[in-house]
C-alpha atoms as a PDB file:
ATOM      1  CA  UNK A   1     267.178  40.630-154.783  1.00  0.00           C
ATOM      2  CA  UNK A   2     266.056  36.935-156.423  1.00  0.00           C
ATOM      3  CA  UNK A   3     266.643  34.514-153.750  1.00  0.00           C
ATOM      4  CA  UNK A   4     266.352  30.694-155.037  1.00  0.00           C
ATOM      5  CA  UNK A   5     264.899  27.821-152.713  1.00  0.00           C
ATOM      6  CA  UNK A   6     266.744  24.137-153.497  1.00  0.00           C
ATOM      7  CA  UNK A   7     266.221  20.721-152.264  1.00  0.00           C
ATOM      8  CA  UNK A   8     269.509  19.436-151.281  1.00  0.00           C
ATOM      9  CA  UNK A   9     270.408  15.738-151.108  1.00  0.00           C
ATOM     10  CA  UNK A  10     267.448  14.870-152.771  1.00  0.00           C
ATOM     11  CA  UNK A  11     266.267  13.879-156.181  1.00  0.00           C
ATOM     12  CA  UNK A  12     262.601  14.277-155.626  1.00  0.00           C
ATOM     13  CA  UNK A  13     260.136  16.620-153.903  1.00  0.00           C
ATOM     14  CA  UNK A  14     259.328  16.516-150.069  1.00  0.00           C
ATOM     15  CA  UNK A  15     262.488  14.975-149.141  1.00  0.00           C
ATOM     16  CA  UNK A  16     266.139  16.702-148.652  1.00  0.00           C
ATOM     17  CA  UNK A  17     266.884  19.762-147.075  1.00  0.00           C
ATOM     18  CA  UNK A  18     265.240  22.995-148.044  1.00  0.00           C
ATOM     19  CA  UNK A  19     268.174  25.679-148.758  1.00  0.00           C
ATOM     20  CA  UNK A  20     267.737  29.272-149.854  1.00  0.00           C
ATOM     21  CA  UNK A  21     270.834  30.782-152.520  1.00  0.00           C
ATOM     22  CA  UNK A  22     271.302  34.393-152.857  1.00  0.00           C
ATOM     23  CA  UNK A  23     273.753  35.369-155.472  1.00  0.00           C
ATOM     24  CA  UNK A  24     274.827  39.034-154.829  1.00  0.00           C
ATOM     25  CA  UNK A  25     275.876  41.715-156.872  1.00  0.00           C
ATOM     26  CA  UNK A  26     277.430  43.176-154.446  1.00  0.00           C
ATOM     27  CA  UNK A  27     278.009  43.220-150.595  1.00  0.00           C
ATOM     28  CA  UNK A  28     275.917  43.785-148.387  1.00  0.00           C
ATOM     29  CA  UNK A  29     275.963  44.209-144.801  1.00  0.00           C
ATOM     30  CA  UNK A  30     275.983  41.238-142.523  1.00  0.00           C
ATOM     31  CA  UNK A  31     273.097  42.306-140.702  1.00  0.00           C
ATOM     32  CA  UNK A  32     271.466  42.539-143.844  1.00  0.00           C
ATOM     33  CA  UNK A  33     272.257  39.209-144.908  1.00  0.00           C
ATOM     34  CA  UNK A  34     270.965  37.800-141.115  1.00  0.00           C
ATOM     35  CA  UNK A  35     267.761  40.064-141.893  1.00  0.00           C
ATOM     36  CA  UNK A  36     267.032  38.262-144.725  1.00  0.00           C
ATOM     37  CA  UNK A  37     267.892  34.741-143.471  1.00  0.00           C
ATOM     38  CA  UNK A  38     265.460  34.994-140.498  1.00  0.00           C
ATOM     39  CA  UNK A  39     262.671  36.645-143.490  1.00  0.00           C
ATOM     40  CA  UNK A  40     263.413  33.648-145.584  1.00  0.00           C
ATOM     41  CA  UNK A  41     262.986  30.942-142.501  1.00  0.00           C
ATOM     42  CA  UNK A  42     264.727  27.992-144.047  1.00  0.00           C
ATOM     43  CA  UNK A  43     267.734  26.028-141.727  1.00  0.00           C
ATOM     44  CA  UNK A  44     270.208  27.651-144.494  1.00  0.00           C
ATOM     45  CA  UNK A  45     270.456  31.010-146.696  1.00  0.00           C
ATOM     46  CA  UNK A  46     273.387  30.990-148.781  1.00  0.00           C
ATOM     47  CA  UNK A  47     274.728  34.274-149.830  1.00  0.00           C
ATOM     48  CA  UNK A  48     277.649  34.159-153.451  1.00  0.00           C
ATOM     49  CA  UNK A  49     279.658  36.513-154.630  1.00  0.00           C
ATOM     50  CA  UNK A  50     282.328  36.647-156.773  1.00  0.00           C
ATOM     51  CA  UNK A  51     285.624  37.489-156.015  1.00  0.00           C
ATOM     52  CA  UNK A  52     288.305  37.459-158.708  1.00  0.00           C
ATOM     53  CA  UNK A  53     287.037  33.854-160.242  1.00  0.00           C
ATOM     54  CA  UNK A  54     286.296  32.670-156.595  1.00  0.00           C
ATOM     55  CA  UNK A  55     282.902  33.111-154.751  1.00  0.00           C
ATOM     56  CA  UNK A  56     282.882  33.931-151.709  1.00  0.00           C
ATOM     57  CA  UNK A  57     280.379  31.849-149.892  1.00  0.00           C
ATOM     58  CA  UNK A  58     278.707  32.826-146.345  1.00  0.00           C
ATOM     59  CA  UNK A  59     275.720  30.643-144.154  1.00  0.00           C
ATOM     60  CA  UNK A  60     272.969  32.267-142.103  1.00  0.00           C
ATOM     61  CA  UNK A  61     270.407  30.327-140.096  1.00  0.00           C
ATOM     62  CA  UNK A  62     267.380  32.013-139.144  1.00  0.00           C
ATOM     63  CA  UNK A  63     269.311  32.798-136.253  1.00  0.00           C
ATOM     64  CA  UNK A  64     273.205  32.961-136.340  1.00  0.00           C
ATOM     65  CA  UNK A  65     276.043  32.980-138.921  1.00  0.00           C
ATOM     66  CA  UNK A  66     277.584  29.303-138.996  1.00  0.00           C
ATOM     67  CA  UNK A  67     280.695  28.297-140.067  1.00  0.00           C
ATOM     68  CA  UNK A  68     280.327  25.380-141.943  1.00  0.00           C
ATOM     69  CA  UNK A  69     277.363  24.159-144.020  1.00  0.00           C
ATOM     70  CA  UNK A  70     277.302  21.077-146.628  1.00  0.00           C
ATOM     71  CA  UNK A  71     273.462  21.423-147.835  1.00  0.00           C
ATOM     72  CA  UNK A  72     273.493  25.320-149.084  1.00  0.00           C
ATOM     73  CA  UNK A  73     277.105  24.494-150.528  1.00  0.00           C
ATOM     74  CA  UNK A  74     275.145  21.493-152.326  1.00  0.00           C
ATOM     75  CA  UNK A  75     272.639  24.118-152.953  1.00  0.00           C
ATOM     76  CA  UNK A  76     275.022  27.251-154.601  1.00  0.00           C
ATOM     77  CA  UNK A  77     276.781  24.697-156.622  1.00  0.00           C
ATOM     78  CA  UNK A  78     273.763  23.481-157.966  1.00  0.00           C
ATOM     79  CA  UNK A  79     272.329  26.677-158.784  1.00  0.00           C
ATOM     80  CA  UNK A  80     275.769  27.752-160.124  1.00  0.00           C
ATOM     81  CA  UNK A  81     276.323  24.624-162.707  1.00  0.00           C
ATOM     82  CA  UNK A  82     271.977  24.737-163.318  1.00  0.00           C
ATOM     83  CA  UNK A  83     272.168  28.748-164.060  1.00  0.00           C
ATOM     84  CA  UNK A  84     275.190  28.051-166.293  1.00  0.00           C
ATOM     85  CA  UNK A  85     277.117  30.707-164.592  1.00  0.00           C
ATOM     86  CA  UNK A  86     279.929  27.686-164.412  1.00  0.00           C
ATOM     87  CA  UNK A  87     280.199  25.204-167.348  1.00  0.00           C
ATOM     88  CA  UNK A  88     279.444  21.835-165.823  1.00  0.00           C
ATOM     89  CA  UNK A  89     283.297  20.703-166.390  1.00  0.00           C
ATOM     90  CA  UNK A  90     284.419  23.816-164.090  1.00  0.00           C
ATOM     91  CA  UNK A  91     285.171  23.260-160.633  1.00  0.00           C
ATOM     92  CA  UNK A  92     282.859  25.888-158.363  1.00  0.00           C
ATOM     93  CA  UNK A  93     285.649  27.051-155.760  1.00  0.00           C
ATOM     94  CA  UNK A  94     284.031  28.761-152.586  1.00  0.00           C
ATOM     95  CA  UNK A  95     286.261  31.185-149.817  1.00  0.00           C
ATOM     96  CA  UNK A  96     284.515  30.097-146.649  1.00  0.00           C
ATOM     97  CA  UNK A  97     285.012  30.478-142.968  1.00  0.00           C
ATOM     98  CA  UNK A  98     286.339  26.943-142.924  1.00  0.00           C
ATOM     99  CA  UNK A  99     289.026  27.527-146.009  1.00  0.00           C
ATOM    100  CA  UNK A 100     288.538  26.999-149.786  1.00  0.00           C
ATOM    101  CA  UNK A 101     285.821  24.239-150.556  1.00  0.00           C
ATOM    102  CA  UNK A 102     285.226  23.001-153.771  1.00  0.00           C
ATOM    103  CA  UNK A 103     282.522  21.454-155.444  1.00  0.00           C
ATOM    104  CA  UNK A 104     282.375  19.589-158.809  1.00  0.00           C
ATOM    105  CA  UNK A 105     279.502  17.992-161.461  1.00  0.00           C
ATOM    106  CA  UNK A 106     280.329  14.202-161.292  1.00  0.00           C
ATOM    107  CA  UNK A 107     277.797  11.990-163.446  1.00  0.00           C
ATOM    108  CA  UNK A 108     274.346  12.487-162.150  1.00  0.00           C
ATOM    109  CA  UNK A 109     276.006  13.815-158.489  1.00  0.00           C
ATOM    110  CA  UNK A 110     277.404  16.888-157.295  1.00  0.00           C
ATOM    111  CA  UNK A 111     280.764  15.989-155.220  1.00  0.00           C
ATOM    112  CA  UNK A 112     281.812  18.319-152.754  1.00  0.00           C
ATOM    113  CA  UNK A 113     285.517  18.722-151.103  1.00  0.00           C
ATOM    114  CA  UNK A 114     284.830  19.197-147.145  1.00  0.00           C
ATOM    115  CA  UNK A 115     287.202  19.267-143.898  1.00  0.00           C
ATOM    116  CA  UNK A 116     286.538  16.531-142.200  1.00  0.00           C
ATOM    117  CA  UNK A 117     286.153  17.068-138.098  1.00  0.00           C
ATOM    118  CA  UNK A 118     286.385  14.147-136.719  1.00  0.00           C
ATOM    119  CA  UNK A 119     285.226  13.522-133.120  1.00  0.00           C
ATOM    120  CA  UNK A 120     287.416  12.384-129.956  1.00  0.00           C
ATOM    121  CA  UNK A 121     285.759  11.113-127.156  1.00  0.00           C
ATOM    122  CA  UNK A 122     284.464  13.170-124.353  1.00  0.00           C
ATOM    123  CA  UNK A 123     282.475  12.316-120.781  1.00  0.00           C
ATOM    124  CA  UNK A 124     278.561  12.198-121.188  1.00  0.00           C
ATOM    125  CA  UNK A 125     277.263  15.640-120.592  1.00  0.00           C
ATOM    126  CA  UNK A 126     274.020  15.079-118.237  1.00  0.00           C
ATOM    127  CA  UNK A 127     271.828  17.306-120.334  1.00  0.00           C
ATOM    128  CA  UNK A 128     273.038  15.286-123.123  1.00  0.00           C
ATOM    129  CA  UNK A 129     271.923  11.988-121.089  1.00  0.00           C
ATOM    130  CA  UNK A 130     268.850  13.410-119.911  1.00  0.00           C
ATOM    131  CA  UNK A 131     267.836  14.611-123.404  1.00  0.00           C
ATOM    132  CA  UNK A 132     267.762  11.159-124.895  1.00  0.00           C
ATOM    133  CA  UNK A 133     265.884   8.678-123.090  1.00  0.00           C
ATOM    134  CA  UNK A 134     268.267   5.843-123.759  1.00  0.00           C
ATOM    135  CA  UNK A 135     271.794   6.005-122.645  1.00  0.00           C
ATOM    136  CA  UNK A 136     274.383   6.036-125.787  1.00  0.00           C
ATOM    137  CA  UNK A 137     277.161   3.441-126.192  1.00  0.00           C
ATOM    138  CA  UNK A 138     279.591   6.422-126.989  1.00  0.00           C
ATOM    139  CA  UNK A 139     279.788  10.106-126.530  1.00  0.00           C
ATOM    140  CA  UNK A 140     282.143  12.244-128.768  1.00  0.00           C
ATOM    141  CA  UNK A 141     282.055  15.762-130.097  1.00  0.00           C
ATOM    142  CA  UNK A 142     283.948  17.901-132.293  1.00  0.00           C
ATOM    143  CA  UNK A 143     284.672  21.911-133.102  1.00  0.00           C
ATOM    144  CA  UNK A 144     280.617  21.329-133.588  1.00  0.00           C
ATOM    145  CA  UNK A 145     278.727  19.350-132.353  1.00  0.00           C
ATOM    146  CA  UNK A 146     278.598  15.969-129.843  1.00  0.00           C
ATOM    147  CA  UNK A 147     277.899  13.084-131.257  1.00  0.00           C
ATOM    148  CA  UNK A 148     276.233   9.954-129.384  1.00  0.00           C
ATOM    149  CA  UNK A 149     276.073   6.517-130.559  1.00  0.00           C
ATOM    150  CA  UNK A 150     273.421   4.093-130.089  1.00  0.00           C
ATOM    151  CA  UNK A 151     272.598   0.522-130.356  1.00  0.00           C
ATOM    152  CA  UNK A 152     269.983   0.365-132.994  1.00  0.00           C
ATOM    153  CA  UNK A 153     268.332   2.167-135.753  1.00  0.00           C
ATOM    154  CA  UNK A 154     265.289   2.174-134.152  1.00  0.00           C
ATOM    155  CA  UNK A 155     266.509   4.177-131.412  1.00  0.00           C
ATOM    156  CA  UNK A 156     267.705   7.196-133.588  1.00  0.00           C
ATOM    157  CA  UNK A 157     264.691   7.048-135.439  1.00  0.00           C
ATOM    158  CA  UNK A 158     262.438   7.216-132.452  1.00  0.00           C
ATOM    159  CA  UNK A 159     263.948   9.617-130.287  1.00  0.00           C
ATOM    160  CA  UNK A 160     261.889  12.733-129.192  1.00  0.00           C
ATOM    161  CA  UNK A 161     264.596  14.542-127.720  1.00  0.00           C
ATOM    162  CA  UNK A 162     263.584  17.632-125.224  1.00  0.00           C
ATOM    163  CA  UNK A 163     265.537  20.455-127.092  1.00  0.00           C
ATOM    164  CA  UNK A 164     265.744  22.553-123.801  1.00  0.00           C
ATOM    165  CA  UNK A 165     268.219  20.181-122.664  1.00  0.00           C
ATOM    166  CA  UNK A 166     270.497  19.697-126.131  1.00  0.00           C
ATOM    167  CA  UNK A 167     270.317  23.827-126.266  1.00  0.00           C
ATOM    168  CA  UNK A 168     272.148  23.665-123.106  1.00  0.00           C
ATOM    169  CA  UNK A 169     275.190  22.144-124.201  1.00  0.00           C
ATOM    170  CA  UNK A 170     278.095  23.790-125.269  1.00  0.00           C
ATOM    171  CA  UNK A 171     278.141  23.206-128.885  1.00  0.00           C
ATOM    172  CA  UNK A 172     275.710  24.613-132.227  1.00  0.00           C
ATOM    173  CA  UNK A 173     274.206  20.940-131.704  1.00  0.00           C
ATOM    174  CA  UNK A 174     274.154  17.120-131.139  1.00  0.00           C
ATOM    175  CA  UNK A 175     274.194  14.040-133.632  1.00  0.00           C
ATOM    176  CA  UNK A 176     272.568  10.508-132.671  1.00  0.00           C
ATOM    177  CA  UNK A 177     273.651   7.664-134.940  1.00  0.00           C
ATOM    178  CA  UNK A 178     273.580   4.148-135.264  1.00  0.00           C
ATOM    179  CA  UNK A 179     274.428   1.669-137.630  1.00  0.00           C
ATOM    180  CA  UNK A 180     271.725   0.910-140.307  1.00  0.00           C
ATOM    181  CA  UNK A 181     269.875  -2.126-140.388  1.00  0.00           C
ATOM    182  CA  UNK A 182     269.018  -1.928-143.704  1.00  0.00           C
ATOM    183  CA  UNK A 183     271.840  -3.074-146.482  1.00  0.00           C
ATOM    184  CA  UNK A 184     271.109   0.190-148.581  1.00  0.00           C
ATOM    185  CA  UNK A 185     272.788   2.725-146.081  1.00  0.00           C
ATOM    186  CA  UNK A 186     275.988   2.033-143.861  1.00  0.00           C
ATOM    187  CA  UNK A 187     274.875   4.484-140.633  1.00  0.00           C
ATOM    188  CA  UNK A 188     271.573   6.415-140.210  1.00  0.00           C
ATOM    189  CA  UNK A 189     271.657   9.351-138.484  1.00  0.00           C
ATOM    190  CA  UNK A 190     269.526  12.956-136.667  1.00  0.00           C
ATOM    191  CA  UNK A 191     270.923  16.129-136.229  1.00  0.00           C
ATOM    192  CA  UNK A 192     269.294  18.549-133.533  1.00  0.00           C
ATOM    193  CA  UNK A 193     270.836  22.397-133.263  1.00  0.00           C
ATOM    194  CA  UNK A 194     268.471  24.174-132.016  1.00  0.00           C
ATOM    195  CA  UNK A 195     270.958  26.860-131.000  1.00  0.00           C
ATOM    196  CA  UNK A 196     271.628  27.769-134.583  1.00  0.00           C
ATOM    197  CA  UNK A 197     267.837  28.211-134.316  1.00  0.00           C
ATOM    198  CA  UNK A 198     267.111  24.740-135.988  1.00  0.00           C
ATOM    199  CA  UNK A 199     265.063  22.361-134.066  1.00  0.00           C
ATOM    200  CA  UNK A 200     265.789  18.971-136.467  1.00  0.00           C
ATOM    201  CA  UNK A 201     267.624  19.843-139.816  1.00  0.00           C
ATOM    202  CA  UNK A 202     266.297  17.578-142.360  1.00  0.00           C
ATOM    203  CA  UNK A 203     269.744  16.772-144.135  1.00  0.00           C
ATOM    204  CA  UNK A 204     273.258  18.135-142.407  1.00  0.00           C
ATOM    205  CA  UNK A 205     276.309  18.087-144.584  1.00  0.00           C
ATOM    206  CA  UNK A 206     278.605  19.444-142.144  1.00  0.00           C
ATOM    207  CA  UNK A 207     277.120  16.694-139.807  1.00  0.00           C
ATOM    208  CA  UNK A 208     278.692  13.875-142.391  1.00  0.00           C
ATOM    209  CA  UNK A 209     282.073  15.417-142.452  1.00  0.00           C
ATOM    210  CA  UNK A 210     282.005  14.714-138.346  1.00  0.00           C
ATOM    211  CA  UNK A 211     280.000  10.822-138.933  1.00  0.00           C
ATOM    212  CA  UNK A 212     281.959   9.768-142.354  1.00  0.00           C
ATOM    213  CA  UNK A 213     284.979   9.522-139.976  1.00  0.00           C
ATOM    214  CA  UNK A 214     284.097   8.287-137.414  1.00  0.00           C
ATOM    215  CA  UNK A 215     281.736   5.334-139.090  1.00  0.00           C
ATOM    216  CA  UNK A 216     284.784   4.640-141.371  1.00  0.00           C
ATOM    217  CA  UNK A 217     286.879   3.460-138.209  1.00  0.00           C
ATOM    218  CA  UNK A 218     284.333   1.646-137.110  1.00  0.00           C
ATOM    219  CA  UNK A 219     283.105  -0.638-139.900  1.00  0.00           C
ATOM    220  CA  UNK A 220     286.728   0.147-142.103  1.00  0.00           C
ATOM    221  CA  UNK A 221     285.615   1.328-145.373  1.00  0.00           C
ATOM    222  CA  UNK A 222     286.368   4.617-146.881  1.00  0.00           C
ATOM    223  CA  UNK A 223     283.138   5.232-148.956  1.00  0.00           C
ATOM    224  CA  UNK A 224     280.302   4.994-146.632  1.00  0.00           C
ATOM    225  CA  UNK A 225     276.289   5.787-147.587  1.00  0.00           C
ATOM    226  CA  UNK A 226     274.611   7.748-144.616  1.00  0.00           C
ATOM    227  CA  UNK A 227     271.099   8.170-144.393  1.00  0.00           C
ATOM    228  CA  UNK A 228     269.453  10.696-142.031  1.00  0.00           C
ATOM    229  CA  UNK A 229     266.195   9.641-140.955  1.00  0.00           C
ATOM    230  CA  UNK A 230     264.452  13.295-140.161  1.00  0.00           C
ATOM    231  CA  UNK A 231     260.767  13.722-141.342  1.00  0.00           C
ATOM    232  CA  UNK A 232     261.772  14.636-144.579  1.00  0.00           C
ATOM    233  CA  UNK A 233     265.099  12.952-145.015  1.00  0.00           C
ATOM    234  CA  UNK A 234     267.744  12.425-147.598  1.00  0.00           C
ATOM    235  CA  UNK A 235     270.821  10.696-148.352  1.00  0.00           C
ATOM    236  CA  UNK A 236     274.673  11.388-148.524  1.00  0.00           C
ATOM    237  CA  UNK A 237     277.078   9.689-150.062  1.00  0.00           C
ATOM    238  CA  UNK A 238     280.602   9.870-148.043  1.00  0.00           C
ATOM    239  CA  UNK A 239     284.267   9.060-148.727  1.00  0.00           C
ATOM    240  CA  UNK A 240     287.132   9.687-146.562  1.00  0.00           C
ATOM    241  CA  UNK A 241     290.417  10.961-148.194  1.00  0.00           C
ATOM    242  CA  UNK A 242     293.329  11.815-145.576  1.00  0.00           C
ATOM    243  CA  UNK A 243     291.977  14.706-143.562  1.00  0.00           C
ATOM    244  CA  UNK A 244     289.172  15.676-146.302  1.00  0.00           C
ATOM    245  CA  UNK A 245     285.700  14.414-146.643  1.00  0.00           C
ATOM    246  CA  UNK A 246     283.604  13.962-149.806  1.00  0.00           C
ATOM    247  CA  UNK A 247     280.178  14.785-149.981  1.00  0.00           C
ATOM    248  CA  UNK A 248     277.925  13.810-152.605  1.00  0.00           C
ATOM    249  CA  UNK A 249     274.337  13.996-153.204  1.00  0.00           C
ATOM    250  CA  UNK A 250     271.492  15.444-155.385  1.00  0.00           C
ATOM    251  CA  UNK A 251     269.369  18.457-155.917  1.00  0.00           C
ATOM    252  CA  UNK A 252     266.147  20.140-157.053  1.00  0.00           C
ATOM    253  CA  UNK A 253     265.193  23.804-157.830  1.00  0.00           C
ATOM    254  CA  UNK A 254     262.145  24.371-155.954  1.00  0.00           C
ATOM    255  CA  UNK A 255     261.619  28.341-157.164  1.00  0.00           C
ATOM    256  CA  UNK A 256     262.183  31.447-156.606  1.00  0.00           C
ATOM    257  CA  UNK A 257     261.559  34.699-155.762  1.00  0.00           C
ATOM    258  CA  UNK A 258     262.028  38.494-154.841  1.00  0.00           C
ATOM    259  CA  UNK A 259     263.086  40.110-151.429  1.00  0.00           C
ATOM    260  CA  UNK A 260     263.588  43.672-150.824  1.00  0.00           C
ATOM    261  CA  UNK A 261     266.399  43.948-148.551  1.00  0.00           C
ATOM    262  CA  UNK A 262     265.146  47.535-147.340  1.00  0.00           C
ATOM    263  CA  UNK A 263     261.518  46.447-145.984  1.00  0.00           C
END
């Protein structure tokens, strides 16, 4: 079984979010698949395939199956359109556990058709308050994640947040975010899960279909830049459409190689 490793949301190496893509032949069992995710150890494995001209497109952490993932979708369309298994003018249309999502070759870019789950606001969970040292401006959360907001950039990227408390909280994770103070980016944010058996994910997808709304109230644009400022990083391009959220961004192959699903 060839299992390829991709940057995602990245054009260049060290940076992005490492995603493993496993395009199957057949099925396999879903303890199988979690088997392998854990053996490969990246925040994402990716397993394709194809069902009657539509691929059917499942997410493993090392520890969990998730619902929703925007860097190994990044990832499978890239190695889709890269492989040529899909022309480049073809849409790649993936059955998910959260609906059909699409994702298309546009210029240099891959654009990618999301739900977008935006947050409502909720009280201040205490582990969430005692995780951070700073108290947010504004707590939210979604079918996710929570969400806190915070008066600088500096304070996002300088948080050392004790993961015992966020893993209590009843969600796969929490989101800090603050406006950036740089013109390049409109928002800068850090995504911490480590229920889904991810300490910091370097680049979240799903994250930006949650922060793409809820910056675009805020500052009142529709197309918004994110940057999330993890050790590695990597940038997302965002645009809010109705009750749908476009995410675009780059990738890099970083290999490959061969797992035996039986050992």
């Amino acid at each position: 079984m060839r299992i390829y490793t991709i940057d995602a949301f990245t054009d260049g190496p060290n940076s992005g979010n490492p995603a493993a893509v496993c395009i199957l032949e057949k099925e396999v069992p879903d303890r199988t698949k979690q088997e392998i995710a854990s053996r490969v150890n990246l925040s994402e494995t990716a397993f394709l395939l194809k069902r009657k001209g539509v691929f059917e497109l499942r997410w493993f952490t090392p520890k969990m199956e998730v619902d929703l993932c925007g860097h190994a979708t990044l990832a499978s369309a890239h190695i889709l359109f890269t492989l040529s298994i899909l022309p480049d003018t073809e849409d790649a249309v993936f059955s998910t556990k959260s609906g059909i999502l699409t994702a298309r070759r546009k210029s240099d870019l891959i654009e990618m058709d999301f739900p977008s789950e935006d947050p409502w606001e909720v009280e201040m969970p205490e582990d969430l308050l005692m995780a951070i040292s700073q108290r947010p401006l504004y707590v939210g959360r979604n079918r996710f994640d929570y969400i806190a907001l915070y008066e600088s950039e500096k304070t996002v990227r300088s948080a050392v947040p004790e993961l015992a408390r966020i893993s209590r909280l009843d969600s796969r994770g929490l989101i800090i975010t603050s406006v950036s103070s740089s013109h390049r980016y409109d928002f800068v944010s850090r995504f911490f899960a480590p229920n889904a058996g991810i300490e910091e994910d370097p680049v979240t997808g799903s994250a930006h279909c949650c922060l793409c709304p809820f910056w675009s109230r805020r500052l009142g644009k529709k197309e918004l830049t994110g940057y999330q400022a993890s050790e590695r990083g990597g940038l997302v391009n965002t645009r809010l459409s109705e009750k749908r959220v476009f995410l675009s961004g780059k990738a890099i192959i970083d290999g490959s190689f061969e797992i035996n699903p039986e050992s």
